[in-house]
Protein backbone atom coordinates (compact mmCIF):
# COMPACT_ATOMS: atom_id res chain seq x y z
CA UNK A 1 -15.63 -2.37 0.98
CA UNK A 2 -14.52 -5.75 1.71
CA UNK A 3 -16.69 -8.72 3.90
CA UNK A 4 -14.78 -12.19 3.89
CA UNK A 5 -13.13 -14.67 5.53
CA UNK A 6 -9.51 -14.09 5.90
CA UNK A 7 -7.67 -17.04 5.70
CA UNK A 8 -3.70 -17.24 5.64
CA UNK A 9 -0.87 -18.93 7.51
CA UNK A 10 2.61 -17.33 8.53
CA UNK A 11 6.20 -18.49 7.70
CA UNK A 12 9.18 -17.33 10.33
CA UNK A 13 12.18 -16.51 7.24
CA UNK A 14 15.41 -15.39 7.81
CA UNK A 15 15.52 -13.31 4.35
CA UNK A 16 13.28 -13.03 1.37
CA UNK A 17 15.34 -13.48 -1.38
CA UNK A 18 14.95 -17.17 -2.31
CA UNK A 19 10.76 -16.80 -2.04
CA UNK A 20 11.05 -13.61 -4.08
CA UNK A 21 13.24 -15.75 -6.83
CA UNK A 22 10.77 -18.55 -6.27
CA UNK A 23 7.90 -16.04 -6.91
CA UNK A 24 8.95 -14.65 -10.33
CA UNK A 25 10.00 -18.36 -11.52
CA UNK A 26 6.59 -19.08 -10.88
CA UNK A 27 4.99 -16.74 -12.91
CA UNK A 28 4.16 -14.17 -9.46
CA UNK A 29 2.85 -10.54 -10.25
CA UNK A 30 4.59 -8.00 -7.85
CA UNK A 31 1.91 -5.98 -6.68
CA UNK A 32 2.86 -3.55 -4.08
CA UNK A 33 5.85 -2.53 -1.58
CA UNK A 34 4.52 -0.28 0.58
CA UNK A 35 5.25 1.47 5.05
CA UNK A 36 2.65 0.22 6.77
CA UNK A 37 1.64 2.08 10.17
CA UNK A 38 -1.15 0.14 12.18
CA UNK A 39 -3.35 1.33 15.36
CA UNK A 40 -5.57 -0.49 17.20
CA UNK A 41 -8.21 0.68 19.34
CA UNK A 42 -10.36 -0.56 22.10
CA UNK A 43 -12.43 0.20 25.05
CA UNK A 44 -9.83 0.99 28.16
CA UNK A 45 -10.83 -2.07 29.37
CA UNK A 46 -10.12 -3.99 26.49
CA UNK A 47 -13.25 -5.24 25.40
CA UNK A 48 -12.41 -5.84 21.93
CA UNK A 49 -9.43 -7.93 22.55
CA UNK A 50 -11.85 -9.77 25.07
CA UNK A 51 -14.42 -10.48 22.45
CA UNK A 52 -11.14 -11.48 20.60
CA UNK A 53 -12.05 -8.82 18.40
CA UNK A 54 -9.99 -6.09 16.44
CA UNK A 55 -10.73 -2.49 15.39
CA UNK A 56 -7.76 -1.28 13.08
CA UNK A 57 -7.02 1.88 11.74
CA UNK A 58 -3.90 1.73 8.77
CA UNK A 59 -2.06 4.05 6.56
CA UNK A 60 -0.09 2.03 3.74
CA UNK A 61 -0.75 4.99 1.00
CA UNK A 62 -4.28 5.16 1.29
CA UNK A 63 -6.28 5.10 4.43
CA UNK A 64 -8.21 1.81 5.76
CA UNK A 65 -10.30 0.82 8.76
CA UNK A 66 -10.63 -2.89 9.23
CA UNK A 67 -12.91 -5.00 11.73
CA UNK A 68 -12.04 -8.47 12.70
CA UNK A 69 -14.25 -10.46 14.36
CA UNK A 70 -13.43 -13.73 16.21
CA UNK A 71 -11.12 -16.25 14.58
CA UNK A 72 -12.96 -19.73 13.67
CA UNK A 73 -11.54 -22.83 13.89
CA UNK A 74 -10.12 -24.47 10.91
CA UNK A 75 -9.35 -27.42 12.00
CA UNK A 76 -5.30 -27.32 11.31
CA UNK A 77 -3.35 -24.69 13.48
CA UNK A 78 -1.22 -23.99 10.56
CA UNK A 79 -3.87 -21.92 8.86
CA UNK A 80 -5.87 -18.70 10.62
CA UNK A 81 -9.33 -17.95 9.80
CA UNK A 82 -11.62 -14.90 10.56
CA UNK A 83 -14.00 -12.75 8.73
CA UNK A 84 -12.77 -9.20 7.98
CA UNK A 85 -14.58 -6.00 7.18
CA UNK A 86 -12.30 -3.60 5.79
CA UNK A 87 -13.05 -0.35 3.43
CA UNK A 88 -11.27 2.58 2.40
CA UNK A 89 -10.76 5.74 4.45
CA UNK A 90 -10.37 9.74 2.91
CA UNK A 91 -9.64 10.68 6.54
CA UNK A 92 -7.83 8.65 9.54
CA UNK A 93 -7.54 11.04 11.75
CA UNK A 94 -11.06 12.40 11.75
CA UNK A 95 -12.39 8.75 11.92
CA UNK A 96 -9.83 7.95 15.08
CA UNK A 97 -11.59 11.15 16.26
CA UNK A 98 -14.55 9.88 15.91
CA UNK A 99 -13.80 6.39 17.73
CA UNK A 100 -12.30 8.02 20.65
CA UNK A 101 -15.57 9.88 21.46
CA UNK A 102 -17.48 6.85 21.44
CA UNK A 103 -14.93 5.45 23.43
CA UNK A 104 -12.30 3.35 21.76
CA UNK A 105 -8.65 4.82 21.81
CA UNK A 106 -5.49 3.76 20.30
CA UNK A 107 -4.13 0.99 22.75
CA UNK A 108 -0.97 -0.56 20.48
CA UNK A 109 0.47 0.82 17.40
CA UNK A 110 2.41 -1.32 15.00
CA UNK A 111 4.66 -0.80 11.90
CA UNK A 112 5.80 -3.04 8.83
CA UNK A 113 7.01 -3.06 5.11
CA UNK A 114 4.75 -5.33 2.98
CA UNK A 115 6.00 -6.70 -0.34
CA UNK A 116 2.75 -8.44 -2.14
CA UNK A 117 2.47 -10.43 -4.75
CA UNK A 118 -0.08 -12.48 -6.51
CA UNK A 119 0.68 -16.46 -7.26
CA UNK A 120 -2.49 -17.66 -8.73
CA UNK A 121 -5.20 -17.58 -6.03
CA UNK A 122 -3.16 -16.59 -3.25
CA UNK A 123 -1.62 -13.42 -2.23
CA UNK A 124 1.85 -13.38 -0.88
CA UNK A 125 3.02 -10.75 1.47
CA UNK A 126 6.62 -10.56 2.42
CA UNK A 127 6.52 -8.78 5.60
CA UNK A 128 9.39 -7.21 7.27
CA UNK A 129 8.67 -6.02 11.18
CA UNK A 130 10.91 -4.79 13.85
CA UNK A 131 11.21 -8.24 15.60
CA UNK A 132 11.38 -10.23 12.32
CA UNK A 133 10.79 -11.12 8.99
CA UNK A 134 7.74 -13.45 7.75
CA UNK A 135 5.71 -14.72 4.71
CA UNK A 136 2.54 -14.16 5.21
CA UNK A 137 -0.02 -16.37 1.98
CA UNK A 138 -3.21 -15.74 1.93
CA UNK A 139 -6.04 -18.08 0.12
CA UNK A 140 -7.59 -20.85 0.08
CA UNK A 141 -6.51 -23.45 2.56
CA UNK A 142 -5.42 -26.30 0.18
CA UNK A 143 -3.80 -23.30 -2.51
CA UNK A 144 -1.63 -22.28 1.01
CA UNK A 145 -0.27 -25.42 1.10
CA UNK A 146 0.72 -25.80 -3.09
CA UNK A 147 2.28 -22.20 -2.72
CA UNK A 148 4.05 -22.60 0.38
CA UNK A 149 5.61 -25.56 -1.58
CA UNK A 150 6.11 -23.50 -4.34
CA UNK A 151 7.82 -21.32 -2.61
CA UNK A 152 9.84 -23.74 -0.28
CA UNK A 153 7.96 -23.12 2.28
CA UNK A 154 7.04 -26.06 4.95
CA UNK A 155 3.39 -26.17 6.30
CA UNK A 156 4.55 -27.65 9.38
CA UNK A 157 6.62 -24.49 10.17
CA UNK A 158 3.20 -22.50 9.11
CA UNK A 159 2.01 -20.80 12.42
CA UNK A 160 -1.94 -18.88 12.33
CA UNK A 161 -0.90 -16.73 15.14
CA UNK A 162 -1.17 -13.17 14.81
CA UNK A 163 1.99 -10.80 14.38
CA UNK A 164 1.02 -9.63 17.82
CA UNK A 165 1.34 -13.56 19.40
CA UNK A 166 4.42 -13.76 17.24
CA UNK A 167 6.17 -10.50 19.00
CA UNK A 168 4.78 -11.57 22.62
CA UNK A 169 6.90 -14.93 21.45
CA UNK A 170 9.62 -12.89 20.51
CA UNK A 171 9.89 -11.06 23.77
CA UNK A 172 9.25 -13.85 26.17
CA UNK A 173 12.12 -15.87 23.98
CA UNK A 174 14.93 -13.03 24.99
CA UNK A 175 13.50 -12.81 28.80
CA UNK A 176 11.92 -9.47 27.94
CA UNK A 177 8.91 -7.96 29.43
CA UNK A 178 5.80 -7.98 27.56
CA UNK A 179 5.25 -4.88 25.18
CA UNK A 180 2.25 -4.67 23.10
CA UNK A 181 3.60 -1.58 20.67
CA UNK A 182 5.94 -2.21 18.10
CA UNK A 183 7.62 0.19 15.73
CA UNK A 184 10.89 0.55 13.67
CA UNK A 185 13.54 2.82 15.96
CA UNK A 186 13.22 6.39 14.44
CA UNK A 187 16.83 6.43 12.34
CA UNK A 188 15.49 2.66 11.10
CA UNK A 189 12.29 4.01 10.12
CA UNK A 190 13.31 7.16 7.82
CA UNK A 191 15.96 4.85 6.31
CA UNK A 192 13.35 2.24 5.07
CA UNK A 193 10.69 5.18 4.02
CA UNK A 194 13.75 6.85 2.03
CA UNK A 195 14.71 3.60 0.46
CA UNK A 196 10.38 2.78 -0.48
CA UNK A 197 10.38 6.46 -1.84
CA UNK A 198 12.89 5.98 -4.00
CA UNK A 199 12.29 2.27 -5.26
């Protein structure tokens, strides 16, 4: 089990080759690539996302739950900070089971790919999403900022909003309706889990 802040900051890319050169120049250790399928759950009423709280249930080879609670404020927008309880799962579905009867069901589901590496202090996820690619480092606030330069990364394009603020953003950028779901399209989807199975 896990109990600590979670610090980070996000960085809008258009690919990730140059940060993944940058990474291995700089001495990076590729850690994972892994499908990532997300739920959350909450009260029908949403009192979780009220609380601005979060109650997460993901499959990315093993099985997690995670519990965020309420993000502080660091002072800078370009960095996010919240403490996170997170610990392994042998069984999702039971547990989801289990939340549903005491009244929290899935209300959004999300999906990514997740390339981390380790620089140092940080982590360094390279996360591709339905809506868009992003670099997502994770660390110490001052390490953020010598990676992200590093990496050519610009802390003034950093961003601490959540991947669900960025896809709201996303939507409301191409006049589309709010959606809080979102997933790769199926044919999309078995191509990338095809391509990870094989890599």
């Amino acid at each position: 089990m896990s109990d600590a802040p979670e610090i980070e900051s996000k960085f809008a890319v258009a690919g990730f080759e140059a940060v993944l050169d940058a990474l291995a120049a700089a001495g990076g250790e590729r850690r994972s690539r892994c499908f990532e399928e997300n739920v959350v759950l909450d009260t029908p009423e949403g009192a979780l996302r009220a609380k601005n709280m979060l109650l997460r249930l993901r499959r990315d080879g093993a099985g997690r739950v995670t519990f965020k609670l309420p993000a502080a404020d660091p002072g800078d927008p370009s960095i996010k900070i919240r403490r996170e309880i997170e610990t392994e799962v042998a069984d999702l579905s039971a547990l989801e089971a289990i939340f549903v009867q005491l009244g929290y069901a899935p209300c959004l589901r999300y999906e990514k790919v997740r390339e981390t590496w380790r620089l140092g202090p940080v982590l360094v996820c390279c996360d591709e999403l339905p809506f868009g690619r992003f670099v997502e480092i994770e660390g110490p606030p001052g390490e953020i900022a010598v990676a992200a330069e590093t990496l050519g990364l610009s802390m003034v394009e950093a961003t601490s909003k959540t991947y669900h603020e960025l896809h709201q953003d996303h939507l409301a950028a191409r006049g589309l309706p709010p959606a809080d779901s979102f997933v790769f399209p199926a044919d999309l989807r078995r191509s990338l889990l095809t391509g990870l199975s094989k890599a």
